[in-house]
Structure formats: C-alpha cells, structure tokens
C-alpha atoms as a PDB file:
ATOM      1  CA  UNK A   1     115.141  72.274  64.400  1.00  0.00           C
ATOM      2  CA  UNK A   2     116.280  72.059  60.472  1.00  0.00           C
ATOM      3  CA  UNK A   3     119.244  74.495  59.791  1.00  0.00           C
ATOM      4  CA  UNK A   4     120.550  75.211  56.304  1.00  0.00           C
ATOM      5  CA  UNK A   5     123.399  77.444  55.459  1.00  0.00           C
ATOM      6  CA  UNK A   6     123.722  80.179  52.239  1.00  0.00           C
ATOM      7  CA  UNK A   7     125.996  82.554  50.416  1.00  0.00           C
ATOM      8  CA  UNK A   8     122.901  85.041  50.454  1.00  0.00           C
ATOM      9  CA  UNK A   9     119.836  85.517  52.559  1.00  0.00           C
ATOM     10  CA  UNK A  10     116.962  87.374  51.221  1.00  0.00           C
ATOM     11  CA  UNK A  11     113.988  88.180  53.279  1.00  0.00           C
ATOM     12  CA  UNK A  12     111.115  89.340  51.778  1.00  0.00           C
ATOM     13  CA  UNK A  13     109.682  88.218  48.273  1.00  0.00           C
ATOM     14  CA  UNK A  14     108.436  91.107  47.047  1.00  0.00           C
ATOM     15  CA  UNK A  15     109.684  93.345  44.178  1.00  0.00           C
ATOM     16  CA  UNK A  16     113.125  93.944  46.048  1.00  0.00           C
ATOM     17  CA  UNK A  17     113.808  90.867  47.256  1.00  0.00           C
ATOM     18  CA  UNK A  18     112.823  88.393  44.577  1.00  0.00           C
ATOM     19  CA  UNK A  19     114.540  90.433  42.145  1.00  0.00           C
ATOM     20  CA  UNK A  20     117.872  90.369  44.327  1.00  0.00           C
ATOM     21  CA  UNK A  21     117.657  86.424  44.300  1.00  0.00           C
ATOM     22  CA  UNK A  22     116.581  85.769  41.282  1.00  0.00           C
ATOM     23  CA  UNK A  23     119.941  87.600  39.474  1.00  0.00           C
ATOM     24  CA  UNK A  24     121.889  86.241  42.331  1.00  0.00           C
ATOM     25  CA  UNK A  25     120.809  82.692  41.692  1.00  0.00           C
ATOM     26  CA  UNK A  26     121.454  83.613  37.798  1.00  0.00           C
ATOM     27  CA  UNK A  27     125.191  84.426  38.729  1.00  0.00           C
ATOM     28  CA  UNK A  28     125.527  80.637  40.426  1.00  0.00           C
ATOM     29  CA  UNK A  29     125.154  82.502  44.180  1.00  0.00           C
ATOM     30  CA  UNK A  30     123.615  80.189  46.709  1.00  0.00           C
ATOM     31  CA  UNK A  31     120.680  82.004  47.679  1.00  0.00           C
ATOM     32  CA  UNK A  32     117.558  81.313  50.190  1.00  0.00           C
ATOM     33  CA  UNK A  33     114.945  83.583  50.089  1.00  0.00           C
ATOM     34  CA  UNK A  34     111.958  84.042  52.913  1.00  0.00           C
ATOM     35  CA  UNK A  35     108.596  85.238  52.762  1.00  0.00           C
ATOM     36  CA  UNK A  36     105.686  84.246  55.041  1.00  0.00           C
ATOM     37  CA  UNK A  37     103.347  84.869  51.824  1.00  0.00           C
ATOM     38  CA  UNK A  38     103.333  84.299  48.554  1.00  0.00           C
ATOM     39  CA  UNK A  39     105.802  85.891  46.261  1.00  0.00           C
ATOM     40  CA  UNK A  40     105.294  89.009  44.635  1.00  0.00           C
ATOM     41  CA  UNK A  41     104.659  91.723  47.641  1.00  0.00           C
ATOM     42  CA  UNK A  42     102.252  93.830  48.515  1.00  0.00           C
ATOM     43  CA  UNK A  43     101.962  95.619  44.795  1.00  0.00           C
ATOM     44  CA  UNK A  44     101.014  91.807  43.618  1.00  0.00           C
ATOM     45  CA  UNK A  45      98.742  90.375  46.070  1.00  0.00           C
ATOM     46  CA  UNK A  46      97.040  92.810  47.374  1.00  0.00           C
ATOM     47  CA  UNK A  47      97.724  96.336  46.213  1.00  0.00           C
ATOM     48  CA  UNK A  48      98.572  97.576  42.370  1.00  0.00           C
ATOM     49  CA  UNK A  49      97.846  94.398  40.050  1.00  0.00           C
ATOM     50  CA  UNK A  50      94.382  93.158  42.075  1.00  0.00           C
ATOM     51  CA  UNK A  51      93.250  96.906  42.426  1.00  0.00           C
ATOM     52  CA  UNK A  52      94.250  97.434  38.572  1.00  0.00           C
ATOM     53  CA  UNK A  53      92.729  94.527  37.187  1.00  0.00           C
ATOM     54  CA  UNK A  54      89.203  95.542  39.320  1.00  0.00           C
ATOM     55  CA  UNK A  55      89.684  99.459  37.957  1.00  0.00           C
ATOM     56  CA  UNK A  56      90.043  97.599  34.650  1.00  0.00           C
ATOM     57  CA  UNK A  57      86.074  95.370  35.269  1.00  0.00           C
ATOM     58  CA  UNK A  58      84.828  98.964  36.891  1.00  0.00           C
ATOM     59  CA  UNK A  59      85.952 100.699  33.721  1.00  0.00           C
ATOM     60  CA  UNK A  60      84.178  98.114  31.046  1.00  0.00           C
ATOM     61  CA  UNK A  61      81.193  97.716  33.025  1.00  0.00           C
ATOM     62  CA  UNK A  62      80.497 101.554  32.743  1.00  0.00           C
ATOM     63  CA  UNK A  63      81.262 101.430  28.600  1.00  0.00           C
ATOM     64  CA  UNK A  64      78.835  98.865  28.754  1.00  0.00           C
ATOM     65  CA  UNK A  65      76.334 100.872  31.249  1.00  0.00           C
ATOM     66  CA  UNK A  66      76.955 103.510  28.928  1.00  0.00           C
ATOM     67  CA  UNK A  67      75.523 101.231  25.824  1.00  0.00           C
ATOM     68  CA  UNK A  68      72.768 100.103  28.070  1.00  0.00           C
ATOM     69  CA  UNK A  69      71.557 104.044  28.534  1.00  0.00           C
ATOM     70  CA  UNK A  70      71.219 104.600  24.532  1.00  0.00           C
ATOM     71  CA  UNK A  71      73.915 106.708  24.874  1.00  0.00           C
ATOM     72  CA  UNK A  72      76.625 105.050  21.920  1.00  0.00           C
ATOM     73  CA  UNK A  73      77.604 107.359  19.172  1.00  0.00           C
ATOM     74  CA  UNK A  74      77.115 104.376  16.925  1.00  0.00           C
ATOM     75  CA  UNK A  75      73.452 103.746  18.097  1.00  0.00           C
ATOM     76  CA  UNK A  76      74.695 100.633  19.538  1.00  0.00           C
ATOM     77  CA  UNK A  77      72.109  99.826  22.942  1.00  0.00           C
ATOM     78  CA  UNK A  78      71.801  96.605  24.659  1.00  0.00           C
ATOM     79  CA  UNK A  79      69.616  95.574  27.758  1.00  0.00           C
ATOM     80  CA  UNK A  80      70.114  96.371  31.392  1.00  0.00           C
ATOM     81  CA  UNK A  81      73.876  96.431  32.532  1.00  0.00           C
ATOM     82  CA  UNK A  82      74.802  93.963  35.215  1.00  0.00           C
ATOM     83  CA  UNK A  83      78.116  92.506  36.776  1.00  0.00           C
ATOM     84  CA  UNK A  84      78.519  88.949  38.538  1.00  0.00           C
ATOM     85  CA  UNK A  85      81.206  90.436  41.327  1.00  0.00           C
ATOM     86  CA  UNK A  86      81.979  86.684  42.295  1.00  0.00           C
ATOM     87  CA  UNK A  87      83.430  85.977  39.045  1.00  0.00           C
ATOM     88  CA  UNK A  88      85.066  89.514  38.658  1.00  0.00           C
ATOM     89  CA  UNK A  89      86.967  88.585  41.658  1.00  0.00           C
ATOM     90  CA  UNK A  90      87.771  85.192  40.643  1.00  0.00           C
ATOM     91  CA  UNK A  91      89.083  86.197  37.733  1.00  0.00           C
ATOM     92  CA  UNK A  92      91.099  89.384  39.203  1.00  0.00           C
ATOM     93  CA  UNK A  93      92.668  86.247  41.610  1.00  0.00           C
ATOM     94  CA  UNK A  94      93.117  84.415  38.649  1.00  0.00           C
ATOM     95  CA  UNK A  95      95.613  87.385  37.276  1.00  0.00           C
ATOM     96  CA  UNK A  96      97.564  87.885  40.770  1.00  0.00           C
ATOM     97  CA  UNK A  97      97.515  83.359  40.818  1.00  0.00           C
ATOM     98  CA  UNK A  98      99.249  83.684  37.436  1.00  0.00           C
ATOM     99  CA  UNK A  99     101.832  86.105  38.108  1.00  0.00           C
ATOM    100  CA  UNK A 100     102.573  84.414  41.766  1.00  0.00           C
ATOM    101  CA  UNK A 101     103.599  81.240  39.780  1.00  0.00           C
ATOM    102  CA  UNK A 102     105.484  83.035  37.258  1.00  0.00           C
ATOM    103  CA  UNK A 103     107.764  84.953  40.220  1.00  0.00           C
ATOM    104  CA  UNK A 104     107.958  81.152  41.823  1.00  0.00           C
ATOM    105  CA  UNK A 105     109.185  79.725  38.774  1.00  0.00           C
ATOM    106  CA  UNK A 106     111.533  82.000  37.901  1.00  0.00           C
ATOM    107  CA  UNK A 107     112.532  82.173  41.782  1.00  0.00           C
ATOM    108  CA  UNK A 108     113.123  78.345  41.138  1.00  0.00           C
ATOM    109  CA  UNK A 109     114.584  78.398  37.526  1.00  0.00           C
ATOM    110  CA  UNK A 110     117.525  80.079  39.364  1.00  0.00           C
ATOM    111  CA  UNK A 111     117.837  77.707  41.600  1.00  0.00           C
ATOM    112  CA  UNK A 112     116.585  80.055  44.596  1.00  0.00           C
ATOM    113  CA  UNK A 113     115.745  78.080  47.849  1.00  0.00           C
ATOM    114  CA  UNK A 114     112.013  79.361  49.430  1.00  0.00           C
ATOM    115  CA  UNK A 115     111.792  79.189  52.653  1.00  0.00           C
ATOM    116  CA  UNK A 116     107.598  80.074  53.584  1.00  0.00           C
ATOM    117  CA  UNK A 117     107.523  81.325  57.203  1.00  0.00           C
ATOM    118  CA  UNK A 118     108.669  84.360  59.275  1.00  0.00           C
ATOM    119  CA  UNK A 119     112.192  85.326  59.657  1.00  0.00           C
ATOM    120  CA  UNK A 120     113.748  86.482  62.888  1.00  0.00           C
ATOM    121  CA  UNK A 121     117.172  87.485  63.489  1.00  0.00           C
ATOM    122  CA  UNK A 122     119.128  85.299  65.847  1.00  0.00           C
ATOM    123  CA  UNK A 123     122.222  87.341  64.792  1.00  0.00           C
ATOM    124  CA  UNK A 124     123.756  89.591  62.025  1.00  0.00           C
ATOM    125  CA  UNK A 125     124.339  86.170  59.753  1.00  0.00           C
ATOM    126  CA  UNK A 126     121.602  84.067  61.077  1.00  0.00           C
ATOM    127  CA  UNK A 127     118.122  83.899  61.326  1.00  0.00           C
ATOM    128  CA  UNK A 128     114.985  81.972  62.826  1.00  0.00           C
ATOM    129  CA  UNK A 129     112.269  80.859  60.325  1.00  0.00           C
ATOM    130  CA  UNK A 130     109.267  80.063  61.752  1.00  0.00           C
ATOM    131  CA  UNK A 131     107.098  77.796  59.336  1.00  0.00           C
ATOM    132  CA  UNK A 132     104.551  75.486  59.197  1.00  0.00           C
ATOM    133  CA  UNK A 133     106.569  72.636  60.378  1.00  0.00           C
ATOM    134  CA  UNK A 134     108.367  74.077  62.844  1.00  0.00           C
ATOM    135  CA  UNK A 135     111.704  76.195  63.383  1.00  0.00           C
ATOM    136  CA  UNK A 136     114.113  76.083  60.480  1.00  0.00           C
ATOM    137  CA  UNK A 137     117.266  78.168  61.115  1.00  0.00           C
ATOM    138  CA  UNK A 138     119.023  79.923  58.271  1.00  0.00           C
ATOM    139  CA  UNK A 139     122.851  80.996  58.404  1.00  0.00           C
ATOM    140  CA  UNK A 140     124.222  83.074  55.648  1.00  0.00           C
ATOM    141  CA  UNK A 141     127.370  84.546  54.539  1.00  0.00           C
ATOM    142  CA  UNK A 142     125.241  87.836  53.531  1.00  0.00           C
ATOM    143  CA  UNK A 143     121.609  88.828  54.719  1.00  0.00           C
END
C-alpha cells in the first residue's frame, strides 16, 4: 500500500474541486486531488458541454433541413438533408477530449498531484484511494 502525504486534499475534479487545487497549487500549497474519472465533472463529460455541443449539430442540421425544403429567404435549396450521427458524436467527444486535457494541464501546470481512483475516508485527515494498482493512502493537513 503506497501512502503520500499533502497540505490539501481535494476530492472530486469537477468544477469545485479542480478549481480549489488549481489556485491552491498557484499559491505554492501542496495539493493532491482525486477523481475516479476524468477531470472536469459531470457538466464536462457528460452533462452541459456534450449535450451543448449535440443541441449545437441538432440546431445546424435543421437550418440546413430548412434549405433542403425550398424554404430560404435567399432562394438558397440544396438536396436531401442528412446527418452521419457517428461522426457528430465523435466530434462532440472530440470537444469534451479537448477541454479534459486543458483542466489536466492546468491541474498539472500548478503542480497538482492526480490521484485516479475512489476516495474513502479512513479518518478526518486521511483517506483510502482505491486505483488501478491497488490501495494508495492519502494523509492531508486539510481535506
């Protein structure tokens, strides 16, 4: 069982939590964060910025539907209307990849330690990471 020690434990990447360790790492705090996932939280893998960016393909798909009826103001028509959903949703993961490695980075430009597993408290100060490789405890001045 690894154990590593910290001024700061953060649990949780998301919103809240990276943007806790990132300024903490910025003011020379030594700071772990965990999150079983990848950074960002719900809003970024899953929930605002995938669902936006898909709102976004649904909304140009129906200007160009639109076109395709003979309906354009500017007598602008084109043929039948189709959308490839395999590459719509390769490119909405594309967005949420993108913006994953810009929270890492700037998670690591502070010199933030990520710790990828689940975090269990052993105590008030300490906690139990389950990861990939097996049990990594965490003790910190402040979780």
């Amino acid at each position: 069982m690894k154990e590593i020690s910290c001024k700061l434990l953060v649990i949780g990447a998301g919103p809240g939590g990276y943007v806790c360790a990132i300024r903490a790492g910025q003011l020379g705090i030594d700071t772990v964060i965990v999150e079983f996932g990848k950074p960002g939280g719900t809003c970024l893998n899953v929930g605002c910025i995938p669902s936006k960016a898909l709102i976004h393909a649904a909304e140009e798909f129906e200007k160009i539907s639109h076109m395709a009826g003979g309906k354009s103001p500017l007598g602008i028509s084109i043929g039948t209307a189709s959308i490839d959903l395999e590459t719509t949703i390769a490119w909405k993961d594309g967005i949420v990849s993108r913006l994953n490695s810009g929270v890492a980075g700037l998670l690591k430009k502070a010199g933030v330690k990520t710790v990828h597993g689940w975090a269990k408290f052993r105590d008030g100060k300490t906690v139990e990471v389950q990861t990939e490789t097996g049990m990594q405890v965490v003790r910190a001045e402040t979780v």
